[in-house]
PDB file of N, CA and C in Angstrom:
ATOM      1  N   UNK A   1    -156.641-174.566 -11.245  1.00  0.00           N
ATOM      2  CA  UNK A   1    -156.360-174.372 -12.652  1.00  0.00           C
ATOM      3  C   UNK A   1    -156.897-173.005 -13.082  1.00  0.00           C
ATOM      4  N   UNK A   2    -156.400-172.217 -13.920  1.00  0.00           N
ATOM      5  CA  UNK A   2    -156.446-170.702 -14.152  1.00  0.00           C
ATOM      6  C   UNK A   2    -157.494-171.130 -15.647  1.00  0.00           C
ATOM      7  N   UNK A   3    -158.324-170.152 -15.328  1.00  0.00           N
ATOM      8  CA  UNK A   3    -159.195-169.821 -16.539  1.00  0.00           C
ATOM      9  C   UNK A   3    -158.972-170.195 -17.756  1.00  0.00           C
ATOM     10  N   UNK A   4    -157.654-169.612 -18.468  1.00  0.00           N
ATOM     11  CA  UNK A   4    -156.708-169.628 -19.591  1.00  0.00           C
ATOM     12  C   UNK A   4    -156.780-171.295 -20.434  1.00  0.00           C
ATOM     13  N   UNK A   5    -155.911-171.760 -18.680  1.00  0.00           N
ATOM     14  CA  UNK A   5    -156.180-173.064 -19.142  1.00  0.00           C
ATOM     15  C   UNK A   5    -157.157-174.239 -19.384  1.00  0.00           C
ATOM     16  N   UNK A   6    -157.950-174.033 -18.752  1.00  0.00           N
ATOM     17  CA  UNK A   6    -159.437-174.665 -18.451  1.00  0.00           C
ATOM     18  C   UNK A   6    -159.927-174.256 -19.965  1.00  0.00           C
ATOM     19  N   UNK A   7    -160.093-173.165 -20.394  1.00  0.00           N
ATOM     20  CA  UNK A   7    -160.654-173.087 -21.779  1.00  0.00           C
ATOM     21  C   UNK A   7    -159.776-173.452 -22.980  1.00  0.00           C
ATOM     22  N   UNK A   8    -158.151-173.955 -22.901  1.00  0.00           N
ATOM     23  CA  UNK A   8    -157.216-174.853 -23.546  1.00  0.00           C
ATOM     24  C   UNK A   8    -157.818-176.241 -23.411  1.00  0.00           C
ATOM     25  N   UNK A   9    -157.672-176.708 -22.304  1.00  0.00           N
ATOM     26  CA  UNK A   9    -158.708-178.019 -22.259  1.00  0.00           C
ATOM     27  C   UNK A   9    -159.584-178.090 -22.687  1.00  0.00           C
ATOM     28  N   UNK A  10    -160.780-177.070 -22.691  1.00  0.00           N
ATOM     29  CA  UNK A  10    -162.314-177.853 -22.882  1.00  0.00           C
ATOM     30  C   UNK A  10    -162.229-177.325 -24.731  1.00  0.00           C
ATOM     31  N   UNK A  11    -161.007-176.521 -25.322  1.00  0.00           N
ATOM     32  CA  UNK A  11    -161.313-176.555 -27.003  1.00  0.00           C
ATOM     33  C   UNK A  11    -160.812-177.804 -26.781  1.00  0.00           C
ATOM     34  N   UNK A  12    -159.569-178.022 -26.879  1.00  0.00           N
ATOM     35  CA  UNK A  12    -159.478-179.587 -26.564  1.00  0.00           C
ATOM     36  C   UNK A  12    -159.947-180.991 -26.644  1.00  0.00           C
ATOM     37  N   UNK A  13    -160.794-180.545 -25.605  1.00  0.00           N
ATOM     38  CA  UNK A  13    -161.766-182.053 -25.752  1.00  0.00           C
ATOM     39  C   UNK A  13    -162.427-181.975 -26.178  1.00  0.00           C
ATOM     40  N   UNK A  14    -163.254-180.551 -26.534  1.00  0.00           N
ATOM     41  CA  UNK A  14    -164.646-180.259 -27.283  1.00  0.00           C
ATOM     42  C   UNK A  14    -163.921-180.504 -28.874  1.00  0.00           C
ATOM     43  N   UNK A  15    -162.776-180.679 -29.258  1.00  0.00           N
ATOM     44  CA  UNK A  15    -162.458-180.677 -30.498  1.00  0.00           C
ATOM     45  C   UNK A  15    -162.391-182.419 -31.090  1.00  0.00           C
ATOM     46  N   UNK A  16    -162.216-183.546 -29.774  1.00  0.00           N
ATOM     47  CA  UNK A  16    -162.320-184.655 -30.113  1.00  0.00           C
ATOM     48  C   UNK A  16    -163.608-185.091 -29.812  1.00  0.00           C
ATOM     49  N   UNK A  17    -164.628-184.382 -29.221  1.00  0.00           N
ATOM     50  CA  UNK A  17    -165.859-185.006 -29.264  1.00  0.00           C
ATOM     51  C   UNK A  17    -166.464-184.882 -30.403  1.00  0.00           C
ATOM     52  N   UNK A  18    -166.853-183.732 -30.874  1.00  0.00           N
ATOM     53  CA  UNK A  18    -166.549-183.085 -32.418  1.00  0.00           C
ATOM     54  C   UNK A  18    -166.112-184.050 -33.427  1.00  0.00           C
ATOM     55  N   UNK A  19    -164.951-184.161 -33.749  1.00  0.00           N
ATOM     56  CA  UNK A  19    -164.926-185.510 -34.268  1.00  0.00           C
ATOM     57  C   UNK A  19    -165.395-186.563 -34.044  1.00  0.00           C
ATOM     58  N   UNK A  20    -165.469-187.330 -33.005  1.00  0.00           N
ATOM     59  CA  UNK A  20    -166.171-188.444 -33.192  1.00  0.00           C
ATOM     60  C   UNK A  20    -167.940-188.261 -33.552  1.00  0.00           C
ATOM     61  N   UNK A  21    -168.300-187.648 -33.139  1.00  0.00           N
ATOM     62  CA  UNK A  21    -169.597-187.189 -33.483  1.00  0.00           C
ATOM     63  C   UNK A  21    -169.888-187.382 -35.125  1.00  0.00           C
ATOM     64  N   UNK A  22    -169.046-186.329 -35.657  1.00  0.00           N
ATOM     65  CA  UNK A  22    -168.840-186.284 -37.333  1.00  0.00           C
ATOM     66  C   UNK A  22    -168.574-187.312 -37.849  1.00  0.00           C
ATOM     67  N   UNK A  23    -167.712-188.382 -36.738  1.00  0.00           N
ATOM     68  CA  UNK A  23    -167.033-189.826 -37.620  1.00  0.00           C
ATOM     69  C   UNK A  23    -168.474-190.860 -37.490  1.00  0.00           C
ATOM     70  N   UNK A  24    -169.470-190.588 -36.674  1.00  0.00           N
ATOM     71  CA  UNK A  24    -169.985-191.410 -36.133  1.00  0.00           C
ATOM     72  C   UNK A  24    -171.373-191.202 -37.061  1.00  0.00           C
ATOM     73  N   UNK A  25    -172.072-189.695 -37.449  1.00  0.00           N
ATOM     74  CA  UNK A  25    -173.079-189.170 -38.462  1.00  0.00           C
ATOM     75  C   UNK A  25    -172.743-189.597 -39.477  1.00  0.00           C
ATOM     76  N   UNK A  26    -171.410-189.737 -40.132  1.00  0.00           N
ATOM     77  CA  UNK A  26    -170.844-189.381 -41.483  1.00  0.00           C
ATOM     78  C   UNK A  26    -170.323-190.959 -42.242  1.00  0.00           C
ATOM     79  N   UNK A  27    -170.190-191.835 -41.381  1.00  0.00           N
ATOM     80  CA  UNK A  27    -169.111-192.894 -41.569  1.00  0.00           C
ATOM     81  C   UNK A  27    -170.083-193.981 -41.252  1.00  0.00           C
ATOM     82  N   UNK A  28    -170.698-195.139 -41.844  1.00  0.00           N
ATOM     83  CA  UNK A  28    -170.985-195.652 -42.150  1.00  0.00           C
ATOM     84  C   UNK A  28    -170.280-197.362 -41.561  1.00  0.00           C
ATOM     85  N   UNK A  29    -169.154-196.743 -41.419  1.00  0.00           N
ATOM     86  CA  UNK A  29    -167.921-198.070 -41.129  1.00  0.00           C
ATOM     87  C   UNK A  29    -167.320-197.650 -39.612  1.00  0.00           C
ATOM     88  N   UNK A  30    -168.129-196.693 -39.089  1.00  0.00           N
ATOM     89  CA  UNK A  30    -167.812-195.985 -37.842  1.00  0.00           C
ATOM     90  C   UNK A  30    -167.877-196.966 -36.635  1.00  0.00           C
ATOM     91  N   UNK A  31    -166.909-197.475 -35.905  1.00  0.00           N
ATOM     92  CA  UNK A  31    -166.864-197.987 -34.737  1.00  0.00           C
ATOM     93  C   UNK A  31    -166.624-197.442 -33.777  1.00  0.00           C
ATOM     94  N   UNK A  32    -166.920-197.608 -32.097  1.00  0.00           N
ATOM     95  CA  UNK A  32    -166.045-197.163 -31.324  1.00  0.00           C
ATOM     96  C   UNK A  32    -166.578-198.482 -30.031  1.00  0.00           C
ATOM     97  N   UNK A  33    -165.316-198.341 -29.885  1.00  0.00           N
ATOM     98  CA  UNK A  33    -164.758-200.043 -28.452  1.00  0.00           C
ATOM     99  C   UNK A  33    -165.978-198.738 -26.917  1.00  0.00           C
ATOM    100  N   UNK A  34    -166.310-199.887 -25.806  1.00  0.00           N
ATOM    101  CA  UNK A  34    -166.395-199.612 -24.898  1.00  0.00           C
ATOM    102  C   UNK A  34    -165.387-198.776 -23.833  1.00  0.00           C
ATOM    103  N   UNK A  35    -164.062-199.165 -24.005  1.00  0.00           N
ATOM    104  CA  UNK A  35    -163.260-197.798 -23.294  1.00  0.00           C
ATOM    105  C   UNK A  35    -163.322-196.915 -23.976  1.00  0.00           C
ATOM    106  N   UNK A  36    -163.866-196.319 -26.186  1.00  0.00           N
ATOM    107  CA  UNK A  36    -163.794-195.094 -26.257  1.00  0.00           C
ATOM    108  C   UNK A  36    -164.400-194.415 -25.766  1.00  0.00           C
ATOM    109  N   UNK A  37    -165.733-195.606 -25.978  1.00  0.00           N
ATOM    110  CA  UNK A  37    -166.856-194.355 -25.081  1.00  0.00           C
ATOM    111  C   UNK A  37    -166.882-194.306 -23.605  1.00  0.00           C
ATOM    112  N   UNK A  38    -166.113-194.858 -22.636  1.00  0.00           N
ATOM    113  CA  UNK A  38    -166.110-194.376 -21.352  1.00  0.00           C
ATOM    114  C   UNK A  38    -165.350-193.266 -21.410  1.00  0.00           C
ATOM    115  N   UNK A  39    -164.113-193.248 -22.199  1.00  0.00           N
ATOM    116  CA  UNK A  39    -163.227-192.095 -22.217  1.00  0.00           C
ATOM    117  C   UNK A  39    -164.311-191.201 -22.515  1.00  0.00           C
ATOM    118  N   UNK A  40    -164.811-191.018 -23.641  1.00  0.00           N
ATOM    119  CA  UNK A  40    -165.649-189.767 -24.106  1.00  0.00           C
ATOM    120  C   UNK A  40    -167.001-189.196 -23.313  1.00  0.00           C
ATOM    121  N   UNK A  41    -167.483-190.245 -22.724  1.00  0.00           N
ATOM    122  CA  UNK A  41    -168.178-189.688 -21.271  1.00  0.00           C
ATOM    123  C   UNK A  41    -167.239-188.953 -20.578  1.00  0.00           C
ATOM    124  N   UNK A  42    -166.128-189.669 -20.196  1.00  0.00           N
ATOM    125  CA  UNK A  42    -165.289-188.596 -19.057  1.00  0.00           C
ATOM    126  C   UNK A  42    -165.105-186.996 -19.814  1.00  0.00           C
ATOM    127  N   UNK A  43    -164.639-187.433 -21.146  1.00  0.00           N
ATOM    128  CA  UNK A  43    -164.525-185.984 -21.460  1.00  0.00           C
ATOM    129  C   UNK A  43    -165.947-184.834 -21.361  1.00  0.00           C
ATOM    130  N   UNK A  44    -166.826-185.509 -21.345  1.00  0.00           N
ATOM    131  CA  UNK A  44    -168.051-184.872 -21.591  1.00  0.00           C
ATOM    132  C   UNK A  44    -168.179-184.196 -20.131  1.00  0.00           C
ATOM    133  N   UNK A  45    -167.821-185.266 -19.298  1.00  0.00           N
ATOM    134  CA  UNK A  45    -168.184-184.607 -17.494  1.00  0.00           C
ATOM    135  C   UNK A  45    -166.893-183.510 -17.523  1.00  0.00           C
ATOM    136  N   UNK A  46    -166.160-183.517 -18.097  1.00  0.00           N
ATOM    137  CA  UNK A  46    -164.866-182.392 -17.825  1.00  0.00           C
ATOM    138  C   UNK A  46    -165.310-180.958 -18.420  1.00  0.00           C
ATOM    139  N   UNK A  47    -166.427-181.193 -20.207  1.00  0.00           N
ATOM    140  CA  UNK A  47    -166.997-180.181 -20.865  1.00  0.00           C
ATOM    141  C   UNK A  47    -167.551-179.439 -19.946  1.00  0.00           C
ATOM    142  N   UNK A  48    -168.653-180.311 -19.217  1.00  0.00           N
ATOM    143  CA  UNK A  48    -169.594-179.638 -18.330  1.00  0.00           C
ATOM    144  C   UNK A  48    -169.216-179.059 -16.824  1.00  0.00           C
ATOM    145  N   UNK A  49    -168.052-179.407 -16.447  1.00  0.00           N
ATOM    146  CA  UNK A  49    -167.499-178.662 -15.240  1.00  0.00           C
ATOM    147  C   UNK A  49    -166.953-177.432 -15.648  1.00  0.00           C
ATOM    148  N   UNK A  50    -166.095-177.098 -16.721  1.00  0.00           N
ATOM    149  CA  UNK A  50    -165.222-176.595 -17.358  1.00  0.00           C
ATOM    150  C   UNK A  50    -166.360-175.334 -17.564  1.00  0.00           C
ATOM    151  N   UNK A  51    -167.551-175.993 -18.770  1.00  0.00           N
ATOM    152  CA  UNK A  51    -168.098-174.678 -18.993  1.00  0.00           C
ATOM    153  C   UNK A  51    -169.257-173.985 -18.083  1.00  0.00           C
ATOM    154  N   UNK A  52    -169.695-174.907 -16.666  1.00  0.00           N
ATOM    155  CA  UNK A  52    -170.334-174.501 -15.549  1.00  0.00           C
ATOM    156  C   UNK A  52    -168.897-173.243 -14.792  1.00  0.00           C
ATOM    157  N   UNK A  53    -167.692-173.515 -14.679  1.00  0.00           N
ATOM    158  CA  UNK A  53    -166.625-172.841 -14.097  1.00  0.00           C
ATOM    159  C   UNK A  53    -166.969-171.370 -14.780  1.00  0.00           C
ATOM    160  N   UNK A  54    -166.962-171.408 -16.389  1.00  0.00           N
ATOM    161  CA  UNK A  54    -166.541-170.350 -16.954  1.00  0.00           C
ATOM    162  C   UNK A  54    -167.673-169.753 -17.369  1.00  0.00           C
ATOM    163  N   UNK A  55    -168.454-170.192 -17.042  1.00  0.00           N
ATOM    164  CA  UNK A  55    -170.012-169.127 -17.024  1.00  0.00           C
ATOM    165  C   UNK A  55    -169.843-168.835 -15.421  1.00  0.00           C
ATOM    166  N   UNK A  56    -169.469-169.160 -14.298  1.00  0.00           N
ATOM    167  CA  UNK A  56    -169.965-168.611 -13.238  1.00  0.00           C
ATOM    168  C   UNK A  56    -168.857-167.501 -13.264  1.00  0.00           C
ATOM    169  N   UNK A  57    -167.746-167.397 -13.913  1.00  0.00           N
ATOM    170  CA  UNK A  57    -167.006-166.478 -13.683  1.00  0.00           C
ATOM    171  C   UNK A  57    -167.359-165.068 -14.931  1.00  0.00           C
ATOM    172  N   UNK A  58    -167.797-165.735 -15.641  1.00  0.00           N
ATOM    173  CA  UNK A  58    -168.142-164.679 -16.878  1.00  0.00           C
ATOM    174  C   UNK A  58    -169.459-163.830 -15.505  1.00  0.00           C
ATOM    175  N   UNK A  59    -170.454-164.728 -15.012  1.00  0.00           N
ATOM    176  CA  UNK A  59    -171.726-163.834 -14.477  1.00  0.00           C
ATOM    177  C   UNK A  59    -171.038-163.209 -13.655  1.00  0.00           C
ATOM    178  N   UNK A  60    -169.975-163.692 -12.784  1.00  0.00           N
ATOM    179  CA  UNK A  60    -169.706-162.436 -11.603  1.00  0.00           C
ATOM    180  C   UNK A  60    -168.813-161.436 -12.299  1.00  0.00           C
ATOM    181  N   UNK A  61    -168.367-161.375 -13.115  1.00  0.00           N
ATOM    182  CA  UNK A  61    -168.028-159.642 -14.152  1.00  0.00           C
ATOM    183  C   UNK A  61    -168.500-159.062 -14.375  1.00  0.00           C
TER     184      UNK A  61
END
């Protein structure tokens, strides 16, 4: 996967973690089921590959 896209993905997912975060501080009536939050772990392990990728390529420039 090319750079470009990898940082399409991780605004991406960094944009629905983001929300739930905000729904979850803010909301009072805030739920989330056991598959959201497995999903949102996965997204979290994708954040952290994604932005380990694009710092090792930013240091070798």
């Amino acid at each position: 996967m090319k750079l470009v896209e990898n940082l399409k993905l991780w605004k991406l997912a960094g944009g629905r973690l983001k929300r739930a975060y905000v729904d979850a501080l803010y909301s009072e009536h805030y739920e989330i089921t056991v598959e959201e939050l497995a999903y949102l772990a996965q997204e979290v392990e994708k954040l952290k590959a994604l932005t380990e990728a694009v710092c090792l390529v930013r240091i070798g420039e």
